[in-house]
N, C-alpha and C. Protein backbone atom coordinates (compact mmCIF):
# COMPACT_ATOMS: atom_id res chain seq x y z
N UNK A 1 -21.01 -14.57 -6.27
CA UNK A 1 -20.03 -15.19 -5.38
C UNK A 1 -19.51 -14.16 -4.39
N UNK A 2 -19.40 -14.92 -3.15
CA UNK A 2 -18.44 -13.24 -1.90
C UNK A 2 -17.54 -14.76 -1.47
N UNK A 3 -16.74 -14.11 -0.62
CA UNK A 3 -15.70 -14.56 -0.05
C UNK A 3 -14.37 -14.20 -0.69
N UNK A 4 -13.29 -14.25 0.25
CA UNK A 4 -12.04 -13.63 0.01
C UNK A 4 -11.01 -14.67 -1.55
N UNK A 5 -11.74 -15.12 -2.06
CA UNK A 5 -11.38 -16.14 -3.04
C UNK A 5 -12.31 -15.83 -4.37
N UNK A 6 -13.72 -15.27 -4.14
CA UNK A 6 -14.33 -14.93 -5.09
C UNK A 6 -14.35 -13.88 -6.41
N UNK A 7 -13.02 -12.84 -5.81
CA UNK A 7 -12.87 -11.88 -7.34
C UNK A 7 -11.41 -11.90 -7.21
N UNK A 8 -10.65 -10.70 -8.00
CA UNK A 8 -9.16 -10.92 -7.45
C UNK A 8 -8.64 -10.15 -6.55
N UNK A 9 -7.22 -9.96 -6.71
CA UNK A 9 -6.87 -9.32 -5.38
C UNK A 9 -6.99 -7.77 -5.70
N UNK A 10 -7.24 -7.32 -3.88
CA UNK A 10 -7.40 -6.14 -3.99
C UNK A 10 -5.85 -5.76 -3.16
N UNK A 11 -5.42 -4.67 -4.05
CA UNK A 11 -4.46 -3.82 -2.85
C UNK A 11 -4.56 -2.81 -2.64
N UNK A 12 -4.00 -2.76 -1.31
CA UNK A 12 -4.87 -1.40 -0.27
C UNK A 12 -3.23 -0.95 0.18
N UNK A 13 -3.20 0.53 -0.21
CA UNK A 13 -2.08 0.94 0.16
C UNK A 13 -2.45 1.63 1.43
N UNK A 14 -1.51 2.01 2.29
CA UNK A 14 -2.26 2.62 4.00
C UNK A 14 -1.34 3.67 4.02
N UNK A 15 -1.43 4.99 3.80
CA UNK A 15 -0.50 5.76 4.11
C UNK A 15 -0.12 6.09 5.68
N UNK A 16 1.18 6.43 5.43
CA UNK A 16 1.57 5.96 6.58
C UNK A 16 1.98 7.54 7.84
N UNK A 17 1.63 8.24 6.90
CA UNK A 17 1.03 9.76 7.48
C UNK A 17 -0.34 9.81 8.41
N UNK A 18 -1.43 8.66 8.37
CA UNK A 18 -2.32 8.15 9.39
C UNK A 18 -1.66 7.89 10.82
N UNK A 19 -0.56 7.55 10.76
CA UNK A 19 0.02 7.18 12.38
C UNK A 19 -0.28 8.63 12.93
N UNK A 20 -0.41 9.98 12.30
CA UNK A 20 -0.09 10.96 13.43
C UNK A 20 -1.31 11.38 14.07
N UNK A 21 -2.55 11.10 13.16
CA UNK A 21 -4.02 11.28 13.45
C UNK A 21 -4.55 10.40 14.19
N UNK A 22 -5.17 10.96 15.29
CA UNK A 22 -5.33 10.00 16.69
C UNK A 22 -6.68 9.37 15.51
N UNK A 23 -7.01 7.93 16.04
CA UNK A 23 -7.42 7.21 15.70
C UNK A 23 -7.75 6.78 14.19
N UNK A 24 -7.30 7.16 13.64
CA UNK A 24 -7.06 7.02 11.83
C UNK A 24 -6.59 5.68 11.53
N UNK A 25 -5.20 5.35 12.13
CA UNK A 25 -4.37 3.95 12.46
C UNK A 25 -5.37 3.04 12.35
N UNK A 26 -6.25 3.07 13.90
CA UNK A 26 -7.41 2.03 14.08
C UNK A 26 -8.24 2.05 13.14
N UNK A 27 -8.58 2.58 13.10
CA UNK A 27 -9.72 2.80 11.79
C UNK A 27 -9.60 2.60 10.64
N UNK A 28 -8.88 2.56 9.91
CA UNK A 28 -8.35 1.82 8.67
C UNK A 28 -7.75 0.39 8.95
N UNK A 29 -7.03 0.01 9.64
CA UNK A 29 -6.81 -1.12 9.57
C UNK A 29 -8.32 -2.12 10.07
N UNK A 30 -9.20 -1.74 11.09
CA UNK A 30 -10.26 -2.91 11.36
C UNK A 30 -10.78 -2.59 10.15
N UNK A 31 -10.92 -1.56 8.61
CA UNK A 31 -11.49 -1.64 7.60
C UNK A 31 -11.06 -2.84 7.07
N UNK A 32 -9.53 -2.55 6.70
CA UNK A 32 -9.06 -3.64 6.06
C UNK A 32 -9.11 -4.84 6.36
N UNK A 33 -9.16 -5.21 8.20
CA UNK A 33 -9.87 -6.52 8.28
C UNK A 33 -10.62 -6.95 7.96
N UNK A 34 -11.55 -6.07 7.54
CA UNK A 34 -12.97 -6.19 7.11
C UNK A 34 -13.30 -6.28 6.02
N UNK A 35 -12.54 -5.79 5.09
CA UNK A 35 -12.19 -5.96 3.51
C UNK A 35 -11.76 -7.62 3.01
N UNK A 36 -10.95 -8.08 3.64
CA UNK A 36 -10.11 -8.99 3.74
C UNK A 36 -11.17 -10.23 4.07
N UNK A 37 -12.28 -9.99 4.57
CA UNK A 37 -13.50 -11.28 4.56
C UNK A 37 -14.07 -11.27 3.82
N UNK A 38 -14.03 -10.24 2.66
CA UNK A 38 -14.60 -10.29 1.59
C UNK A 38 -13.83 -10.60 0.18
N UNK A 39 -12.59 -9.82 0.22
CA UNK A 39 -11.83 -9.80 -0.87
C UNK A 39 -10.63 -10.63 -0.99
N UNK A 40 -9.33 -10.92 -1.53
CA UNK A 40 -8.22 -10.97 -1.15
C UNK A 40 -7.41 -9.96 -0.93
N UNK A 41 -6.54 -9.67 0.28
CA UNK A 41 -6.04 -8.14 0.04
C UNK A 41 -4.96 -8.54 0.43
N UNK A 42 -4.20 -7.39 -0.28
CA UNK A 42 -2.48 -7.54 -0.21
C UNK A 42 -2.49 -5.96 0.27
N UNK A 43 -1.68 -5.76 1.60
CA UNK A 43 -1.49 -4.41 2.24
C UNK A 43 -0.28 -3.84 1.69
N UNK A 44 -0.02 -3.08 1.03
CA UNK A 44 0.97 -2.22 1.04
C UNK A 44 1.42 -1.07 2.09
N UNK A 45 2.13 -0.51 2.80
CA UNK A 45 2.47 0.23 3.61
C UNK A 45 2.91 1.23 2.92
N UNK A 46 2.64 2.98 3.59
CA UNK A 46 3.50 3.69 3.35
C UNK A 46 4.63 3.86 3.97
N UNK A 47 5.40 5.16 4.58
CA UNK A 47 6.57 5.10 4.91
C UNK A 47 6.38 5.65 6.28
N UNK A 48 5.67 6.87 6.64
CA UNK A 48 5.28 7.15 7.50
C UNK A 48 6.09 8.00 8.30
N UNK A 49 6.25 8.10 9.42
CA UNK A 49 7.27 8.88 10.25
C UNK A 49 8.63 8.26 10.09
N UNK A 50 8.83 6.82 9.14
CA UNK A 50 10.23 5.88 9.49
C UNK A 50 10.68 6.69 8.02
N UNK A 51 9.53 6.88 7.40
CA UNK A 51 10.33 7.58 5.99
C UNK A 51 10.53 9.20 6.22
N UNK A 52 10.06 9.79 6.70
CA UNK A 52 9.95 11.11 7.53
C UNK A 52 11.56 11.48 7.93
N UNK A 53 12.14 10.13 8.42
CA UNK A 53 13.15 10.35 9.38
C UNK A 53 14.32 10.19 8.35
N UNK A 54 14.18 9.66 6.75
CA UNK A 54 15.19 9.03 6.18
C UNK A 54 15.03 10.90 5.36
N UNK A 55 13.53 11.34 5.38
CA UNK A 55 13.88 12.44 4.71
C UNK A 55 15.08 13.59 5.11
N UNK A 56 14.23 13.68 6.36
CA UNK A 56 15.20 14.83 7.37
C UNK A 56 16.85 14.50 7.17
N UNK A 57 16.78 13.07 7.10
CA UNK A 57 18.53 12.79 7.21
C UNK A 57 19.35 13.67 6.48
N UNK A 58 18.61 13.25 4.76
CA UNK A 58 18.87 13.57 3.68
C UNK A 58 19.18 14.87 3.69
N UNK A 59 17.59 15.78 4.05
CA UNK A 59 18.20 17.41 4.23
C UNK A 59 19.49 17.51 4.77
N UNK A 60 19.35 16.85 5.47
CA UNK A 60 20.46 17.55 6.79
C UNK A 60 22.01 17.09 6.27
N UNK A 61 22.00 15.88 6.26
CA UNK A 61 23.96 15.06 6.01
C UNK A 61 23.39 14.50 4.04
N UNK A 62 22.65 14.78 3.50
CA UNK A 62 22.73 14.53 1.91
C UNK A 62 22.89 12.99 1.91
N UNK A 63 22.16 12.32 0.99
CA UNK A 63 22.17 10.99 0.93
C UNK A 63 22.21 10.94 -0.74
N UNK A 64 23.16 9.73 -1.61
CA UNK A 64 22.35 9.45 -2.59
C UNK A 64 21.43 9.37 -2.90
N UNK A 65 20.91 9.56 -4.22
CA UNK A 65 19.51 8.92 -4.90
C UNK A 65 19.34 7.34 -4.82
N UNK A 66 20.24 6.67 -4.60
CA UNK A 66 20.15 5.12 -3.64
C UNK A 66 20.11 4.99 -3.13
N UNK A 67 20.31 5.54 -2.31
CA UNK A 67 20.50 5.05 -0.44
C UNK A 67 19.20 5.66 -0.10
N UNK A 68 18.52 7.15 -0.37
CA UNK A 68 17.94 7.21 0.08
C UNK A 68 16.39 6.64 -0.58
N UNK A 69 16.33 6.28 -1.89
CA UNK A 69 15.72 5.19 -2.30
C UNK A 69 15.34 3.78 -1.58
N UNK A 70 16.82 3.24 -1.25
CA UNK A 70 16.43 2.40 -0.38
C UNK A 70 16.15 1.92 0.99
N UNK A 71 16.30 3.28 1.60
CA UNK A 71 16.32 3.60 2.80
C UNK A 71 14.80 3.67 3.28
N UNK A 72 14.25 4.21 2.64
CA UNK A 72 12.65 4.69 2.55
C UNK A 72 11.92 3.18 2.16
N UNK A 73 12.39 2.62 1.13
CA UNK A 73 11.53 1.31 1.07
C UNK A 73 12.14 0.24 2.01
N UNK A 74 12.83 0.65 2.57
CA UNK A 74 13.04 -0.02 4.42
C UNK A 74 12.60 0.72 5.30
N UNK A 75 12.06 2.02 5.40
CA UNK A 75 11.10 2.52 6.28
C UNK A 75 9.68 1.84 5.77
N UNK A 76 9.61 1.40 4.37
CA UNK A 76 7.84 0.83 4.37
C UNK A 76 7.93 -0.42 5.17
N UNK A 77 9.06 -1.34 5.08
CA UNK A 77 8.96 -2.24 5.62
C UNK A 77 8.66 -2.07 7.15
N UNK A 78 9.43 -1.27 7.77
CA UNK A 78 9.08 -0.84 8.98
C UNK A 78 7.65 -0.32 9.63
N UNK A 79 6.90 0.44 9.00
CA UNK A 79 5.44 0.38 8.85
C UNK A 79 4.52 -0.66 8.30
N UNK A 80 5.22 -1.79 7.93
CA UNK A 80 4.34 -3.15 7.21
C UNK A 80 4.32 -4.07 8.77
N UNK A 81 5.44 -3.86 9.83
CA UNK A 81 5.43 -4.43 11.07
C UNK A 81 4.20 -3.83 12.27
N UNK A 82 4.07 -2.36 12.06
CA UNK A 82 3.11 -2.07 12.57
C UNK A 82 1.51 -2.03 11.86
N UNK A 83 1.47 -2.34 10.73
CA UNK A 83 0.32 -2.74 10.21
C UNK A 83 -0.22 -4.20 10.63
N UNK A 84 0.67 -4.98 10.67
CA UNK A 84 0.36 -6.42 10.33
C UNK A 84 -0.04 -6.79 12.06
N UNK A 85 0.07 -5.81 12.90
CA UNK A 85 -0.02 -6.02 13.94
C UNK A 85 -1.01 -5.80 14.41
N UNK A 86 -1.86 -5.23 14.10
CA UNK A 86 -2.53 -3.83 13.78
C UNK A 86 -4.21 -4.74 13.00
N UNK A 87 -3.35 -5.04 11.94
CA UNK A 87 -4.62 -5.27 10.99
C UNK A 87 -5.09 -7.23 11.52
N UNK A 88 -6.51 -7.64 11.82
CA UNK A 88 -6.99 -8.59 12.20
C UNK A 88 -6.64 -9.89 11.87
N UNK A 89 -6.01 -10.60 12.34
CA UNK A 89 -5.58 -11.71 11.12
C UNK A 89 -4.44 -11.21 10.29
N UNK A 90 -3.84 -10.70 9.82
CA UNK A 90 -2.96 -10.28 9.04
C UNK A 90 -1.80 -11.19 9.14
N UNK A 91 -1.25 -11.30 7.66
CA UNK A 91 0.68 -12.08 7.70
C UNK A 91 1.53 -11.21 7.14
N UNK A 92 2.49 -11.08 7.90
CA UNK A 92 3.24 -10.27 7.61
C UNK A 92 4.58 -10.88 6.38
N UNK A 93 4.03 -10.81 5.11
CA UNK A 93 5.02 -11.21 4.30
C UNK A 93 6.22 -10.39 3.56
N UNK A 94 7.87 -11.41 3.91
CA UNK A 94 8.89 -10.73 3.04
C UNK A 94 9.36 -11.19 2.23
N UNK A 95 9.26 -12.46 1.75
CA UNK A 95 9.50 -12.92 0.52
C UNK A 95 9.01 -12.52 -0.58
N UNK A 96 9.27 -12.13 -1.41
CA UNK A 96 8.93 -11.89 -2.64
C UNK A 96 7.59 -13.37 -3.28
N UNK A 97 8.73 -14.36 -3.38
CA UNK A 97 7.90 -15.35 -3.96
C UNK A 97 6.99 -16.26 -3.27
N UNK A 98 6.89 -15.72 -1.92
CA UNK A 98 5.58 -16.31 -1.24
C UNK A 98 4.12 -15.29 -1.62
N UNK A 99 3.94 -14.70 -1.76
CA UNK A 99 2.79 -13.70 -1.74
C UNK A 99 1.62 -14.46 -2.59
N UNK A 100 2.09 -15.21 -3.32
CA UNK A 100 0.94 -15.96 -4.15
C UNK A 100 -0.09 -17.05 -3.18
N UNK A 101 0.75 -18.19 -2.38
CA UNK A 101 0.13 -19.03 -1.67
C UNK A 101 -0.31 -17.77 0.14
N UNK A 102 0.33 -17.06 0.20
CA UNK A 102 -0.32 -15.90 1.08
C UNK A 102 -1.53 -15.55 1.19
N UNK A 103 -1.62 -14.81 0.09
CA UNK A 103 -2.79 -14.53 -0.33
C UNK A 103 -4.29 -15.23 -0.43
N UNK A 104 -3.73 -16.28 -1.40
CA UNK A 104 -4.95 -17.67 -1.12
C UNK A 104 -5.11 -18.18 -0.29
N UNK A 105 -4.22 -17.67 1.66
CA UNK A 105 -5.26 -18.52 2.23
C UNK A 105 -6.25 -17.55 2.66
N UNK A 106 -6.80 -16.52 2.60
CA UNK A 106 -7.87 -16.19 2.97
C UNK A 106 -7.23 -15.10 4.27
N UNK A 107 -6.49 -14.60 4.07
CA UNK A 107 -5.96 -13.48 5.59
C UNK A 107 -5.18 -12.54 4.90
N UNK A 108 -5.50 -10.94 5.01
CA UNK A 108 -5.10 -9.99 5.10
C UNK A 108 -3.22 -10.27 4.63
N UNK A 109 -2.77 -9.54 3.79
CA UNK A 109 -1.05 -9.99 3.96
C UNK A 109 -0.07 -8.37 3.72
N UNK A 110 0.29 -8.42 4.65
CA UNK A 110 1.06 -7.39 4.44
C UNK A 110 2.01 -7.37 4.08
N UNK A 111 2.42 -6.62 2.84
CA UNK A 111 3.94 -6.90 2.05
C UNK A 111 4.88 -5.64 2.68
N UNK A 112 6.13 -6.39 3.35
CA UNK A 112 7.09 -5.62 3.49
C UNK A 112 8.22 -5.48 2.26
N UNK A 113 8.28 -4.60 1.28
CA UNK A 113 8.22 -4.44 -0.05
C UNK A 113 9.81 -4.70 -0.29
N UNK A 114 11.00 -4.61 0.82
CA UNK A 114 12.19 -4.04 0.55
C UNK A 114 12.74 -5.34 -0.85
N UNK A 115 12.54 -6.13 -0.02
CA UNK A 115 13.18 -7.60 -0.78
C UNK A 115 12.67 -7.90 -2.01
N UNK A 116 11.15 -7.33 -2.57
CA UNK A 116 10.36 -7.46 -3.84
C UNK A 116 10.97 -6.48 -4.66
N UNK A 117 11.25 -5.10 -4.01
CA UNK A 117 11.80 -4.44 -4.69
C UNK A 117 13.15 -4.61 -4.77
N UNK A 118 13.82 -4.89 -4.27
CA UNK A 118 15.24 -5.17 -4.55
C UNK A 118 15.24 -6.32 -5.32
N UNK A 119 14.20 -7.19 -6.14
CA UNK A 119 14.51 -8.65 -6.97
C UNK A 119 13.87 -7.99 -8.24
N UNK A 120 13.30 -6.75 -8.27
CA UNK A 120 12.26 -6.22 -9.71
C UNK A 120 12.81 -4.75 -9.31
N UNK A 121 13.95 -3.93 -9.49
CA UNK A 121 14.17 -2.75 -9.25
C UNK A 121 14.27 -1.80 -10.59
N UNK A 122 12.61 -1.36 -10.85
CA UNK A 122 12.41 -0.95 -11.63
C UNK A 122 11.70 0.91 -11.46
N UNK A 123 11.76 0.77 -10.61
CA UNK A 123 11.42 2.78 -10.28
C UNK A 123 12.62 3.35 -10.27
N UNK A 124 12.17 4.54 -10.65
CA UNK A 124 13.63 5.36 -10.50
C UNK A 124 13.75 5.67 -9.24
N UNK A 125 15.11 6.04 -8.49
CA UNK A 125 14.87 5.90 -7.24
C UNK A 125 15.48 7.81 -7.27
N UNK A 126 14.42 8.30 -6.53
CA UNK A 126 13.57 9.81 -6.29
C UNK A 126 13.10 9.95 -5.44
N UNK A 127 12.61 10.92 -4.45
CA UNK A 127 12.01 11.34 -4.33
C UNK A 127 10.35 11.69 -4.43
N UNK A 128 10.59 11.63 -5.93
CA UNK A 128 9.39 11.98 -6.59
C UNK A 128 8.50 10.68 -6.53
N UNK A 129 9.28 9.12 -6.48
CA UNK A 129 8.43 8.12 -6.09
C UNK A 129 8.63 7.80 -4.56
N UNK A 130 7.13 7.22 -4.64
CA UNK A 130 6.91 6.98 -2.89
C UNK A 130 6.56 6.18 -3.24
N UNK A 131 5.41 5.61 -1.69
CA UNK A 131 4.90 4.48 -1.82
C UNK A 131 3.82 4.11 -2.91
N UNK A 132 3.38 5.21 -3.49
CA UNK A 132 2.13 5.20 -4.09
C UNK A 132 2.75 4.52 -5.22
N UNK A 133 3.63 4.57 -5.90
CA UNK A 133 4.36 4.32 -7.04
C UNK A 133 4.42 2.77 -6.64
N UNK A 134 4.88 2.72 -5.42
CA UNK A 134 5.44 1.36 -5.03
C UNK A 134 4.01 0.59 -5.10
N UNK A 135 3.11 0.61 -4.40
CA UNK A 135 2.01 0.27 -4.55
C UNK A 135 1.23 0.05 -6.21
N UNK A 136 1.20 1.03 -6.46
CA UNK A 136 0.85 0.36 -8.17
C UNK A 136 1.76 -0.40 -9.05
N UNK A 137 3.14 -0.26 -9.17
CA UNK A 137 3.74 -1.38 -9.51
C UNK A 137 3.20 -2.40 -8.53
N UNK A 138 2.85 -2.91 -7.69
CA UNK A 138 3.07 -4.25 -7.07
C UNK A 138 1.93 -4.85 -7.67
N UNK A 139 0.56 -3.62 -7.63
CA UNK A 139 -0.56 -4.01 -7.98
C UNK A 139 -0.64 -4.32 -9.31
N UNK A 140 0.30 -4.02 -10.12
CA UNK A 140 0.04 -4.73 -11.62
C UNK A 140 1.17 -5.60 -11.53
N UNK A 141 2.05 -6.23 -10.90
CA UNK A 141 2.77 -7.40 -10.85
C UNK A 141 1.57 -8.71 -10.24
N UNK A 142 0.87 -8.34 -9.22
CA UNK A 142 -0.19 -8.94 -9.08
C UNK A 142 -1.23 -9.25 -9.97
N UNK A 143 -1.49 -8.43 -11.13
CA UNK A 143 -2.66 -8.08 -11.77
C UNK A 143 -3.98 -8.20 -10.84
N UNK A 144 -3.57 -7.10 -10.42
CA UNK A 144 -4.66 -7.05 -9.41
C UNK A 144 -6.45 -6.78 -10.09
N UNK A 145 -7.31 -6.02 -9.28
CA UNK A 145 -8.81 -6.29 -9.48
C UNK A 145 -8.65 -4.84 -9.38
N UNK A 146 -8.31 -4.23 -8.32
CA UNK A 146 -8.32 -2.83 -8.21
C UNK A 146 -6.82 -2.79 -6.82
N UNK A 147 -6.82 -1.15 -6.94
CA UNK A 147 -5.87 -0.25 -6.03
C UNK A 147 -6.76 0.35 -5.41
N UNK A 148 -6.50 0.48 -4.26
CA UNK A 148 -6.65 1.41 -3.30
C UNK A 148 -6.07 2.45 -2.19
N UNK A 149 -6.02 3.47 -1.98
CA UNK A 149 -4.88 3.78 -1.44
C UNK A 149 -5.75 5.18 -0.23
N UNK A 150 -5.43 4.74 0.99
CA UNK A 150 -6.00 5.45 1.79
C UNK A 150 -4.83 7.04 2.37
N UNK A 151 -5.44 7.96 2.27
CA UNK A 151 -4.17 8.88 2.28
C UNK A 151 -5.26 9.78 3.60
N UNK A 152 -4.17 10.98 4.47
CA UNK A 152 -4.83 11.40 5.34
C UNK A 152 -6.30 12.26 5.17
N UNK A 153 -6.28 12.71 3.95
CA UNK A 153 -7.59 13.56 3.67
C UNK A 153 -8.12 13.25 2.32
N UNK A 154 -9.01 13.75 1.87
CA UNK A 154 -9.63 13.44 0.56
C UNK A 154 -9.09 14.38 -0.14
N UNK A 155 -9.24 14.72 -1.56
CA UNK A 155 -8.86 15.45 -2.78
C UNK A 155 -8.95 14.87 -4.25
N UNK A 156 -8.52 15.80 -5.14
CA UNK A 156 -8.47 15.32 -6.67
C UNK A 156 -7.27 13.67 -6.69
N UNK A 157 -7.49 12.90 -6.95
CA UNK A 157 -7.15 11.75 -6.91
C UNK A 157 -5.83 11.90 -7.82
N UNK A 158 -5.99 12.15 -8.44
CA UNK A 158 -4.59 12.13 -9.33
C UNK A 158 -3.72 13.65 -8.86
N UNK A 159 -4.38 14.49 -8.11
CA UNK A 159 -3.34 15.44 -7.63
C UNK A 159 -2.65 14.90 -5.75
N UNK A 160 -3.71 13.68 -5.40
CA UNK A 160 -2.85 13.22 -4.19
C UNK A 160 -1.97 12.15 -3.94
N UNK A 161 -1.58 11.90 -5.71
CA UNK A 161 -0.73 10.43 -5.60
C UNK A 161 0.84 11.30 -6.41
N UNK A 162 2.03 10.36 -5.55
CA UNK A 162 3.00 11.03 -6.59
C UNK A 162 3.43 11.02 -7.59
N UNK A 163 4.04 11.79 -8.35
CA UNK A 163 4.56 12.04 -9.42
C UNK A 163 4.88 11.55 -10.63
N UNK A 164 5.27 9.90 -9.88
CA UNK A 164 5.78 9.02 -10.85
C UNK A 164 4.12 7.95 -11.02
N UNK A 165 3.43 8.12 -10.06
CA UNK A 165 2.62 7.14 -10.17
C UNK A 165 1.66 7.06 -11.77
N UNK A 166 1.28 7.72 -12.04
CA UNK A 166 0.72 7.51 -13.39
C UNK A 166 1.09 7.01 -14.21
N UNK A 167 2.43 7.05 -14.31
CA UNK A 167 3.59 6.20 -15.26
C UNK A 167 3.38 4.71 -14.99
N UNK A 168 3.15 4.56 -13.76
CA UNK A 168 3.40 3.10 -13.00
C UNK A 168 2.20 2.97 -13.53
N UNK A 169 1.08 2.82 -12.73
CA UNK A 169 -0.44 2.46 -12.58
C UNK A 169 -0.57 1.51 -13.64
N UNK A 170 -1.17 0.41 -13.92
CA UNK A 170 -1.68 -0.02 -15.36
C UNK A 170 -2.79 0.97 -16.00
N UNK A 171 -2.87 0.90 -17.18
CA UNK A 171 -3.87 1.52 -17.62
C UNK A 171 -5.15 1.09 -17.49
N UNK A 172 -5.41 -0.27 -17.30
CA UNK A 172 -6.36 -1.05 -17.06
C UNK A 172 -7.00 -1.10 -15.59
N UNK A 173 -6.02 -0.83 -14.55
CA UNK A 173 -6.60 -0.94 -13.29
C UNK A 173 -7.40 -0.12 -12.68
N UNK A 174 -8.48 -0.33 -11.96
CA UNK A 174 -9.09 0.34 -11.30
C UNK A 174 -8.00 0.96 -9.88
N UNK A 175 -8.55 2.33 -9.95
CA UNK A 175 -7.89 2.64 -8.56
C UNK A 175 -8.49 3.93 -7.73
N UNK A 176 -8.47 4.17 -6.70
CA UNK A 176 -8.91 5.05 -5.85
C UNK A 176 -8.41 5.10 -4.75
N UNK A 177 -8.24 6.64 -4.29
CA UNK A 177 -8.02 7.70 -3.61
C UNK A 177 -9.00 7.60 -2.79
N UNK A 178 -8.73 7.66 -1.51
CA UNK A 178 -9.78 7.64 -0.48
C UNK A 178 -9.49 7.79 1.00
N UNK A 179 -10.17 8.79 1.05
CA UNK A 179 -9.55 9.77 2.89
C UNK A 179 -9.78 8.68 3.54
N UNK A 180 -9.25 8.90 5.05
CA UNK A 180 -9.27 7.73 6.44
C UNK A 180 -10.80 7.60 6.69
N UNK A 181 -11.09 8.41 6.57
CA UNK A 181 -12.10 9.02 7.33
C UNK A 181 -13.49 8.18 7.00
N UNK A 182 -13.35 7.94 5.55
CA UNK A 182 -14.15 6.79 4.95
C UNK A 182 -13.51 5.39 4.37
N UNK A 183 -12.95 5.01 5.34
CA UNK A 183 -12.34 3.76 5.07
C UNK A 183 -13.30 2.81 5.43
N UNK A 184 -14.45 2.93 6.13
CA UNK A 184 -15.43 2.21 5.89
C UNK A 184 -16.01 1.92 4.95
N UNK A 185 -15.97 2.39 4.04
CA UNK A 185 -16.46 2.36 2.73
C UNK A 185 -16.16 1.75 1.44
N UNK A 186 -14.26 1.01 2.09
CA UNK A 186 -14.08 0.20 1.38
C UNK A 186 -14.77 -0.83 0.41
N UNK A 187 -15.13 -1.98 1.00
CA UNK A 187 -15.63 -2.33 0.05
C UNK A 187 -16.62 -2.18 -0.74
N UNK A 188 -17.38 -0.85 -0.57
CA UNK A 188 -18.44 -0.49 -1.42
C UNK A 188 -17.84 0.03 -2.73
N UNK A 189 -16.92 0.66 -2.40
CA UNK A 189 -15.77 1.64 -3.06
C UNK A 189 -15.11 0.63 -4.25
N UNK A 190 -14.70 0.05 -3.50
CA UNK A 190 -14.06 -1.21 -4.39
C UNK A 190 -14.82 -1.57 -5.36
N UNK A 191 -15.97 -2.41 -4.31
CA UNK A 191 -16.86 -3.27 -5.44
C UNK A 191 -17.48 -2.17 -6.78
N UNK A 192 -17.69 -1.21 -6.34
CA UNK A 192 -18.55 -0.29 -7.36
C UNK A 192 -17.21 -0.09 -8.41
N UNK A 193 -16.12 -0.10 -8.54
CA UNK A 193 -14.97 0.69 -9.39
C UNK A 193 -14.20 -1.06 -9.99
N UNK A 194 -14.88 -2.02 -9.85
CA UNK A 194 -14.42 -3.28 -10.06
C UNK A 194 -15.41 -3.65 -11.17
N UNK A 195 -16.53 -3.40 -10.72
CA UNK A 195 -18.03 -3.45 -11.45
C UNK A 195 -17.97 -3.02 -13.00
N UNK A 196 -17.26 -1.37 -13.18
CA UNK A 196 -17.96 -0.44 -14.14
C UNK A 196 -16.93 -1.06 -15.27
């Protein structure tokens, strides 16, 4: 069976450190369009330069471990607006409890996370979690098929996700680490780590 209905969902996290690399942006997202005729995909966003900016704050005037918790998963949302724009077909979803009929119709959906996470606020709110964290919780609230998570360069996979993420991850899920650079390769990537 192929088509975006034929296995389950895939989520594709997009780090959001790609905005600074000239053409990286493009290039991952026409992947994910391209993923998205094959699979079901739910986009997760990272934070990007909007989370960049909540960091610096912090250095500078000190923020709670809440605020700036939630400050940052309102910078993903803010990068889920330039994804969804971005990525072919894409819906840009904020409801929490729409993502199910989203998904099934067959188009790319980008979750702007603030409102999901504020109805299931279950990470510790750190630093130490980012989006990657955010992203694998969502992907096992989904019970997803696999994770994916595109970050600016390649490396040891479990040394380029943060801190908290291993905790999160299901134990069961497939997931992978995978530079911009081969974001074409998505769904080979996928399908082969869905397979084994």
């Amino acid at each position: 069976m192929t088509g975006p209905a034929a296995d389950g969902i895939v989520v594709l996290k997009i780090g959001g450190g790609l905005a600074s690399i000239p053409d990286a942006l493009e290039t991952v997202c026409a992947a994910a369009a391209e993923l998205a005729r094959m699979r079901r995909l739910v986009v997760v966003p990272g934070g990007g330069p909007f989370a960049d900016s909540v960091r610096e704050f912090d250095r500078h005037h000190g923020l709670t471990d809440d605020a700036a918790h939630w400050m940052a998963i309102l910078a993903m949302d803010q990068y889920a607006h330039v994804l969804a724009q971005r990525i072919d077909r894409a819906v840009l979803l904020e409801e929490p409890g729409a993502i199910g009929a989203a998904v099934g119709a067959g188009r790319p959906v980008v979750l702007a996370p603030y409102r999901w996470m504020r109805s299931a606020d279950v990470l510790p709110h750190s630093w130490e979690v980012t989006s990657d964290s955010v992203a694998a919780f969502i992907a096992g609230a989904l019970d997803a098929a696999h994770l994916a998570l595109v970050k600016p360069r390649e490396g040891n996979a479990e040394e380029m996700v943060d801190g908290y993420f291993l905790q999160v991850v299901p134990a069961d899920l497939p997931w992978t680490v995978i530079g911009w650079e081969r974001a074409g390769e998505l769904l080979e990537v996928v399908a082969r780590q869905t397979s084994t």
